[in-house]
PDB file of N, CA and C in Angstrom:
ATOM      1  N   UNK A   1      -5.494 -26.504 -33.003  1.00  0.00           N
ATOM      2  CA  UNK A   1      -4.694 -25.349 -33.286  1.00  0.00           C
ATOM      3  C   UNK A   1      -5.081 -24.230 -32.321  1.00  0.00           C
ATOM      4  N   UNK A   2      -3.735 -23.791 -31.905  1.00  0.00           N
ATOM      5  CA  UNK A   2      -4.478 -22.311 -31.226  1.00  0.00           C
ATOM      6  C   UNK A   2      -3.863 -20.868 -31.680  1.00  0.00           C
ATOM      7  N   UNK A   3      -4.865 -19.920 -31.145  1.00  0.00           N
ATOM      8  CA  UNK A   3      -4.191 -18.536 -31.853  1.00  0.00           C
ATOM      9  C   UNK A   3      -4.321 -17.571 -30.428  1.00  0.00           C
ATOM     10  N   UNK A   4      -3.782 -16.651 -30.417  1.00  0.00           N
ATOM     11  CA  UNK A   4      -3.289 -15.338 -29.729  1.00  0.00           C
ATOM     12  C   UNK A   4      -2.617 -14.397 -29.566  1.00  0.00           C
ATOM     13  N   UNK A   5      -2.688 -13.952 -28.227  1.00  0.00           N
ATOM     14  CA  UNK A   5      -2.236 -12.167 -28.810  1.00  0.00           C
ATOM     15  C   UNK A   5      -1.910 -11.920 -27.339  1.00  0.00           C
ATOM     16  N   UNK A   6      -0.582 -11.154 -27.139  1.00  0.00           N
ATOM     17  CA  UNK A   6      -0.175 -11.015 -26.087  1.00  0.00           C
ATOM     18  C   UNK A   6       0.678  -9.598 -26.086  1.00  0.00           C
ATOM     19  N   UNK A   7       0.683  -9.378 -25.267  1.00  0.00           N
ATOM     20  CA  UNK A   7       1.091  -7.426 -25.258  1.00  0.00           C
ATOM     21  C   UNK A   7       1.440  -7.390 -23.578  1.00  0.00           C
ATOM     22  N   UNK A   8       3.127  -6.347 -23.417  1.00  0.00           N
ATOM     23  CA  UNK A   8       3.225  -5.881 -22.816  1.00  0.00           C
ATOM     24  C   UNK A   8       4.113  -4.977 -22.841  1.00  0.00           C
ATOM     25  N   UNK A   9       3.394  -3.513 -22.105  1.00  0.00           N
ATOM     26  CA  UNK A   9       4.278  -2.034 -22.384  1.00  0.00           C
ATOM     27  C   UNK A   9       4.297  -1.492 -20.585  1.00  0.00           C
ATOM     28  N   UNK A  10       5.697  -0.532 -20.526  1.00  0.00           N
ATOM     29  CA  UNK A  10       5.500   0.144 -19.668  1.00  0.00           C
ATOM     30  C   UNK A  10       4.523   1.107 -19.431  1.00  0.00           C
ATOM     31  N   UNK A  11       3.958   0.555 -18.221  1.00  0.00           N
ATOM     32  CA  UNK A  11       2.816   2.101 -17.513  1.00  0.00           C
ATOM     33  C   UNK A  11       3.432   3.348 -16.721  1.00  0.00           C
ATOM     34  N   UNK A  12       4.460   3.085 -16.016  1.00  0.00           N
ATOM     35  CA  UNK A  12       5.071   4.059 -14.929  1.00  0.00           C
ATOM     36  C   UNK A  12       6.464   3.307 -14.682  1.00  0.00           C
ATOM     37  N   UNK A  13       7.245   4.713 -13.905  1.00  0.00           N
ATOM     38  CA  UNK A  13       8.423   4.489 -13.547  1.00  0.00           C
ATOM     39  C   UNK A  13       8.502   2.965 -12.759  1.00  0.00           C
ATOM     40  N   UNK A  14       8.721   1.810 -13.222  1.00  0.00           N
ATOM     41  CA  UNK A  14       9.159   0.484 -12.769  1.00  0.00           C
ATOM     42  C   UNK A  14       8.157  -0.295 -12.921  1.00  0.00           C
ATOM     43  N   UNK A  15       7.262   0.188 -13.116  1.00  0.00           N
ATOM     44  CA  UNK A  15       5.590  -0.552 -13.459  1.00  0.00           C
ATOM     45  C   UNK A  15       5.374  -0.979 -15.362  1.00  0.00           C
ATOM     46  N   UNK A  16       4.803  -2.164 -15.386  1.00  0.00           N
ATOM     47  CA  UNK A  16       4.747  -2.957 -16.661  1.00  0.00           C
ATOM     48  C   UNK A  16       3.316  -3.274 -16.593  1.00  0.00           C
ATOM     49  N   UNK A  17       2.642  -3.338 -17.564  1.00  0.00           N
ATOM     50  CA  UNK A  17       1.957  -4.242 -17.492  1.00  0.00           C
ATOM     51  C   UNK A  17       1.656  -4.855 -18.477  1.00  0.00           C
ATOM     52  N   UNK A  18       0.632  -6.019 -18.840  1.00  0.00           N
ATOM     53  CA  UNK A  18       1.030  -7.536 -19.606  1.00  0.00           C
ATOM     54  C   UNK A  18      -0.596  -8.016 -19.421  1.00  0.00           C
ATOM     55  N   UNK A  19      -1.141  -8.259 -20.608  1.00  0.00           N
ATOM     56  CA  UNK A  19      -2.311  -9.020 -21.066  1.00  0.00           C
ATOM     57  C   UNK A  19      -1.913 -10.399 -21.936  1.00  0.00           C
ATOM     58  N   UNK A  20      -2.933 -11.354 -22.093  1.00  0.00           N
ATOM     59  CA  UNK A  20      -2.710 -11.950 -23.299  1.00  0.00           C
ATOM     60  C   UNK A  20      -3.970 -12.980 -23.078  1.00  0.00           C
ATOM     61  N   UNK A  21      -4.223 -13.468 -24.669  1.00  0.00           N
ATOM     62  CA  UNK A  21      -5.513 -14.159 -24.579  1.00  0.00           C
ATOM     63  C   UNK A  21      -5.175 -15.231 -25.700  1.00  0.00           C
ATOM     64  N   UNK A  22      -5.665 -16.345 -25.603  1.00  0.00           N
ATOM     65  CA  UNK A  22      -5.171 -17.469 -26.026  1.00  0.00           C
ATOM     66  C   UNK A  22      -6.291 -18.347 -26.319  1.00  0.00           C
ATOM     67  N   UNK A  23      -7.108 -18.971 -27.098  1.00  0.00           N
ATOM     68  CA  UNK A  23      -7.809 -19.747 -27.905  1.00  0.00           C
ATOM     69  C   UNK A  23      -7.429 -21.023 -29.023  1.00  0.00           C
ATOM     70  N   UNK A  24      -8.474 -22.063 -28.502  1.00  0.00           N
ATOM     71  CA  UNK A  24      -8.531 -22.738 -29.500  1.00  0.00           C
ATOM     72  C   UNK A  24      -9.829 -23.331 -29.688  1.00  0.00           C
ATOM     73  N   UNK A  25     -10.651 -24.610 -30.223  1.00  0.00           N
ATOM     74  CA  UNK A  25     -12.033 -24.602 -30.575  1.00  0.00           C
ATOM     75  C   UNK A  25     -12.260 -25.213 -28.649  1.00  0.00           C
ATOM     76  N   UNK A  26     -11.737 -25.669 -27.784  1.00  0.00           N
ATOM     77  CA  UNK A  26     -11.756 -26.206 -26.442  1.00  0.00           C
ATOM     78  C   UNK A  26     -11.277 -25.294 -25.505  1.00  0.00           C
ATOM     79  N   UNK A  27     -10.278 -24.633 -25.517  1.00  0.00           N
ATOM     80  CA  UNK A  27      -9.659 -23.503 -24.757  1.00  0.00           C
ATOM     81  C   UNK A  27      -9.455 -22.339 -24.777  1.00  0.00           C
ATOM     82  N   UNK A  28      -9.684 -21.629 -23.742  1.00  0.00           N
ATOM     83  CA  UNK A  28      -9.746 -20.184 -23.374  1.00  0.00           C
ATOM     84  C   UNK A  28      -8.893 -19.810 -22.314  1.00  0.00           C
ATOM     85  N   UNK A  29      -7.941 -19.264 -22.406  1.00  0.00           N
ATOM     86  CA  UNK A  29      -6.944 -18.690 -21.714  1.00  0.00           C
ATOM     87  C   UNK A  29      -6.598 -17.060 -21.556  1.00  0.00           C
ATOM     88  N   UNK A  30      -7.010 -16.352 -20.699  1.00  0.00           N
ATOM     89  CA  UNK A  30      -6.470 -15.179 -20.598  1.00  0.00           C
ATOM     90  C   UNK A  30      -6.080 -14.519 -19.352  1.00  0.00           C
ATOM     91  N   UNK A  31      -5.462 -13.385 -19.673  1.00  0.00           N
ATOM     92  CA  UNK A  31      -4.500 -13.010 -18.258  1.00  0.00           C
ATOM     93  C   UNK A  31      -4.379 -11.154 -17.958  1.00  0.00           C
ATOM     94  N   UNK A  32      -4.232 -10.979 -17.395  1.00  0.00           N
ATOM     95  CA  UNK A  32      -3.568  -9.299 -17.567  1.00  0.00           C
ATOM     96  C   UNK A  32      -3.044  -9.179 -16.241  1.00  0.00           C
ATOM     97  N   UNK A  33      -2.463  -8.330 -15.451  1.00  0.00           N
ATOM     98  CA  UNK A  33      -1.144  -8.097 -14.697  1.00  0.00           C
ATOM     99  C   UNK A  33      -0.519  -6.915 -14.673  1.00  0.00           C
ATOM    100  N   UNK A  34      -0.136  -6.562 -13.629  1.00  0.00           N
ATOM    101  CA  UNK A  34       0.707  -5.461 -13.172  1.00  0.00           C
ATOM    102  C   UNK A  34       2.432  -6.091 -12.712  1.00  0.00           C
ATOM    103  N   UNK A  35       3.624  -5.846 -13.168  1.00  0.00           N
ATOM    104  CA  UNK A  35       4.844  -6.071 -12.643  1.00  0.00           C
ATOM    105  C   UNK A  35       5.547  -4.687 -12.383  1.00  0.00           C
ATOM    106  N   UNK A  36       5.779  -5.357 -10.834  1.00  0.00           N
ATOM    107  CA  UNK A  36       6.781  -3.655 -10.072  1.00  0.00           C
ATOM    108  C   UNK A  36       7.980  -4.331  -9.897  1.00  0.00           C
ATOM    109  N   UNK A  37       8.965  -3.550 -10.514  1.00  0.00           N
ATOM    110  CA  UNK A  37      10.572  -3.606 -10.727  1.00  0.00           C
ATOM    111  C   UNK A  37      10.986  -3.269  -9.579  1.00  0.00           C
ATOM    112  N   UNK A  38      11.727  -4.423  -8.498  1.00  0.00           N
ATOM    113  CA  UNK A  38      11.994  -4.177  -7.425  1.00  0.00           C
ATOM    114  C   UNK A  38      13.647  -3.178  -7.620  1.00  0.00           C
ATOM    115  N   UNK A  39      14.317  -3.854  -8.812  1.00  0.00           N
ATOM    116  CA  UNK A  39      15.127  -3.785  -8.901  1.00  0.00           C
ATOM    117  C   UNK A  39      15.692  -4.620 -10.430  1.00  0.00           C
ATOM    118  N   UNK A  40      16.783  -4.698 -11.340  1.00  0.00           N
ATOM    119  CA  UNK A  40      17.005  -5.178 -12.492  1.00  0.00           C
ATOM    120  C   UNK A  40      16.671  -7.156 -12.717  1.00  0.00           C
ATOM    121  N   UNK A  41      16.405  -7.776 -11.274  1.00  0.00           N
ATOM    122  CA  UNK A  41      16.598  -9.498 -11.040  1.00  0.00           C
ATOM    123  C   UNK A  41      15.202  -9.890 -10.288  1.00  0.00           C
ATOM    124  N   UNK A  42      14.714  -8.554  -9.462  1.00  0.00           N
ATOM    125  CA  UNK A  42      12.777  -8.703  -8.662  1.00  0.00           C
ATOM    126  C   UNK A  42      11.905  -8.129  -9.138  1.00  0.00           C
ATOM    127  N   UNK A  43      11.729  -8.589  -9.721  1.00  0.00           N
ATOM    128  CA  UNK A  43       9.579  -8.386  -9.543  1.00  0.00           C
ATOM    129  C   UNK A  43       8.399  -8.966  -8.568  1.00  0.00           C
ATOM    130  N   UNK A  44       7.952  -7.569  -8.404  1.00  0.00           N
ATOM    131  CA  UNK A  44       6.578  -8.505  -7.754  1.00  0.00           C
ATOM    132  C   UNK A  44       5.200  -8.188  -8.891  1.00  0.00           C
ATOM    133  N   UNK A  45       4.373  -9.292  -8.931  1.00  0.00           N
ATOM    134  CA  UNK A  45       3.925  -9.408 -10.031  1.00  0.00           C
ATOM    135  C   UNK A  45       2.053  -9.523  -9.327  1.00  0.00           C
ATOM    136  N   UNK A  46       1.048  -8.661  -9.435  1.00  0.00           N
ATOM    137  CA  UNK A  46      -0.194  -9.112  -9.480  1.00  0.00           C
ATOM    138  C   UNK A  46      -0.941  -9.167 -10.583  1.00  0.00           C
ATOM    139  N   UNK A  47      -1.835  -9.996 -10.617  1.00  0.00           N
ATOM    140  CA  UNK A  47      -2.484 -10.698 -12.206  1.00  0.00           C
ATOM    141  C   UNK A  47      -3.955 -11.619 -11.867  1.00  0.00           C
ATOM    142  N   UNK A  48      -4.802 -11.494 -12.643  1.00  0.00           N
ATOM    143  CA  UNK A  48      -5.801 -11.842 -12.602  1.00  0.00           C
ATOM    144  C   UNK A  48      -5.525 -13.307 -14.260  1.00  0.00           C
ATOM    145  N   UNK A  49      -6.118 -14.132 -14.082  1.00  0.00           N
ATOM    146  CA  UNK A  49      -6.212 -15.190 -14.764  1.00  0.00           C
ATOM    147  C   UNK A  49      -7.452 -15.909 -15.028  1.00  0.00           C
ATOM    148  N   UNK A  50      -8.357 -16.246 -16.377  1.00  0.00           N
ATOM    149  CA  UNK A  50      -8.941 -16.817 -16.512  1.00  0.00           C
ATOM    150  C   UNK A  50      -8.786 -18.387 -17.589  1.00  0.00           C
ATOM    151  N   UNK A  51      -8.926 -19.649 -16.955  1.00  0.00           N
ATOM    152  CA  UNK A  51      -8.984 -20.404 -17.820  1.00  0.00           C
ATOM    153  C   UNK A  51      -9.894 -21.667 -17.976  1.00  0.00           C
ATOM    154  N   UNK A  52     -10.035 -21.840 -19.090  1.00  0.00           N
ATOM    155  CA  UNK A  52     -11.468 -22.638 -19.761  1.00  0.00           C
ATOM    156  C   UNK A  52     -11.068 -24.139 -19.978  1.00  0.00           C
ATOM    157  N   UNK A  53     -10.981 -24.985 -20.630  1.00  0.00           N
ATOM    158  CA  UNK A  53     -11.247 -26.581 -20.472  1.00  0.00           C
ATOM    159  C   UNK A  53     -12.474 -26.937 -21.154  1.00  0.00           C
ATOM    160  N   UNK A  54     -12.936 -26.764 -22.402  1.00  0.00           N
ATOM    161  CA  UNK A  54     -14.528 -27.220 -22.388  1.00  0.00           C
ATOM    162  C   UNK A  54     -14.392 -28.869 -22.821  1.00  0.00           C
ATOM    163  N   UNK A  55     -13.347 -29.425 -23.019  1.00  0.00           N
ATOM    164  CA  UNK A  55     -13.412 -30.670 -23.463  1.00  0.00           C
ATOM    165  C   UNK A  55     -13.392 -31.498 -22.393  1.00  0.00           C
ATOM    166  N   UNK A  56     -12.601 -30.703 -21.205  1.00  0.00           N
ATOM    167  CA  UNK A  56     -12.166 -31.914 -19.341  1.00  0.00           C
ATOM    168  C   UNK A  56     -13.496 -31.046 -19.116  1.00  0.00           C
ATOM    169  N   UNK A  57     -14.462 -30.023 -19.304  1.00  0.00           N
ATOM    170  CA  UNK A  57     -15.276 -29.578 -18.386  1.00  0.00           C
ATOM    171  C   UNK A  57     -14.871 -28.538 -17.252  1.00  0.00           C
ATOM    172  N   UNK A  58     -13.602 -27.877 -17.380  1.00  0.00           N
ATOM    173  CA  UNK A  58     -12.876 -27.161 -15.871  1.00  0.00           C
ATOM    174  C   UNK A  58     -12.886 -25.938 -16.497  1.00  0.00           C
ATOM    175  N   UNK A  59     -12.756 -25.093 -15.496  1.00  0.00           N
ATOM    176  CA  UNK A  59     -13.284 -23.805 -15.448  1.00  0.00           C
ATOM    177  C   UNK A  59     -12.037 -23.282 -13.770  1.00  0.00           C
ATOM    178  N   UNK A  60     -11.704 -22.051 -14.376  1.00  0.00           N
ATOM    179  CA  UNK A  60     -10.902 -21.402 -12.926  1.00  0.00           C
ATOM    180  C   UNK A  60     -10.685 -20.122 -13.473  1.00  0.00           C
ATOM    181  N   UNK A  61     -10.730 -19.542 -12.261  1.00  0.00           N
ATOM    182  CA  UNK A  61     -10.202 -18.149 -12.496  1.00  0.00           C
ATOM    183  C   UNK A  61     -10.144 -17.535 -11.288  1.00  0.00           C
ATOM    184  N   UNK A  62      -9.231 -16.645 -11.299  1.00  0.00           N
ATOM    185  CA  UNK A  62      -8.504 -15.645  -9.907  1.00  0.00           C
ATOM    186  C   UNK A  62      -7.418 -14.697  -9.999  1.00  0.00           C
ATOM    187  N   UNK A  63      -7.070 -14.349  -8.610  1.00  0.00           N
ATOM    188  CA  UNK A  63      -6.226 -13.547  -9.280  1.00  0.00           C
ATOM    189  C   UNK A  63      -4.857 -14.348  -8.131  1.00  0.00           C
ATOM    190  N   UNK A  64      -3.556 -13.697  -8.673  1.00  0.00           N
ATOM    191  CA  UNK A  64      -2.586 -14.337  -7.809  1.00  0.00           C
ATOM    192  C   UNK A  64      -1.353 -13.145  -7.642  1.00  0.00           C
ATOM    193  N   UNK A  65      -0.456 -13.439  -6.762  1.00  0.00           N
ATOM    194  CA  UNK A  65       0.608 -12.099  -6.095  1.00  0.00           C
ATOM    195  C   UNK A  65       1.668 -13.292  -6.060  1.00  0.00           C
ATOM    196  N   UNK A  66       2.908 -12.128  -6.771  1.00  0.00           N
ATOM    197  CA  UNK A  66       3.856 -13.444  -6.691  1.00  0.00           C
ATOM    198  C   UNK A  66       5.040 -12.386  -6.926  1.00  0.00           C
ATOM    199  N   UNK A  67       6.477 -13.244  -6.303  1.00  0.00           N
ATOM    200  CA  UNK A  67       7.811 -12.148  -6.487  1.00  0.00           C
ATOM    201  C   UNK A  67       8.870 -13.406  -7.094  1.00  0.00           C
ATOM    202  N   UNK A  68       9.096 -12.463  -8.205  1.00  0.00           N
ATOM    203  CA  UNK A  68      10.054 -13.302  -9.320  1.00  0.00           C
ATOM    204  C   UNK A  68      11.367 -12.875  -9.237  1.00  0.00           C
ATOM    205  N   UNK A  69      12.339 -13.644  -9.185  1.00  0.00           N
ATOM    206  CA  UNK A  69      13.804 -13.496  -9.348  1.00  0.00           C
ATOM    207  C   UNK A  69      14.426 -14.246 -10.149  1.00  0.00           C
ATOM    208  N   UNK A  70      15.186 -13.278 -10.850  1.00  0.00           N
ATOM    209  CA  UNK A  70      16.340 -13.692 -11.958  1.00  0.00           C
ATOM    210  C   UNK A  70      17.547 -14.049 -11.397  1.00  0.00           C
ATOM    211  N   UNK A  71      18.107 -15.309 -12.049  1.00  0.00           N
ATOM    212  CA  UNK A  71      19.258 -15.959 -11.255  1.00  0.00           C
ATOM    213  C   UNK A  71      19.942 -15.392 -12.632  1.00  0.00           C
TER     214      UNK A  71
END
């Protein structure tokens, strides 16, 4: 079973930002992020990510830059 909690509110004119953390008795998942409104269909999105695995043993975390479009 897993449980979590995820939240996101505007910070500034076109700016969002977005956490969330995610658990179960093996996994650990969490995130937080900045999204800039290029426009109503682009975002560009930076975010830091951590995630756990204790049952495969894996472990990662970083951060990543990415531009999203709505079709």
């Amino acid at each position: 079973m897993f449980g979590g909690i995820a939240y996101k509110a505007a910070i500034a004119n076109n700016v969002d930002g977005y956490a969330s953390y995610i658990r179960s008795s093996n996994v650990e998942d969490g995130k937080v992020g900045l999204n800039y409104h290029l426009n109503n269909n682009a975002t560009v999105d930076l975010g830091y990510r951590y995630f756990e695995n204790e049952g495969l043993g894996f472990k990662a975390k970083g951060t990543s830059v990415g531009v999203n479009y709505k079709f």
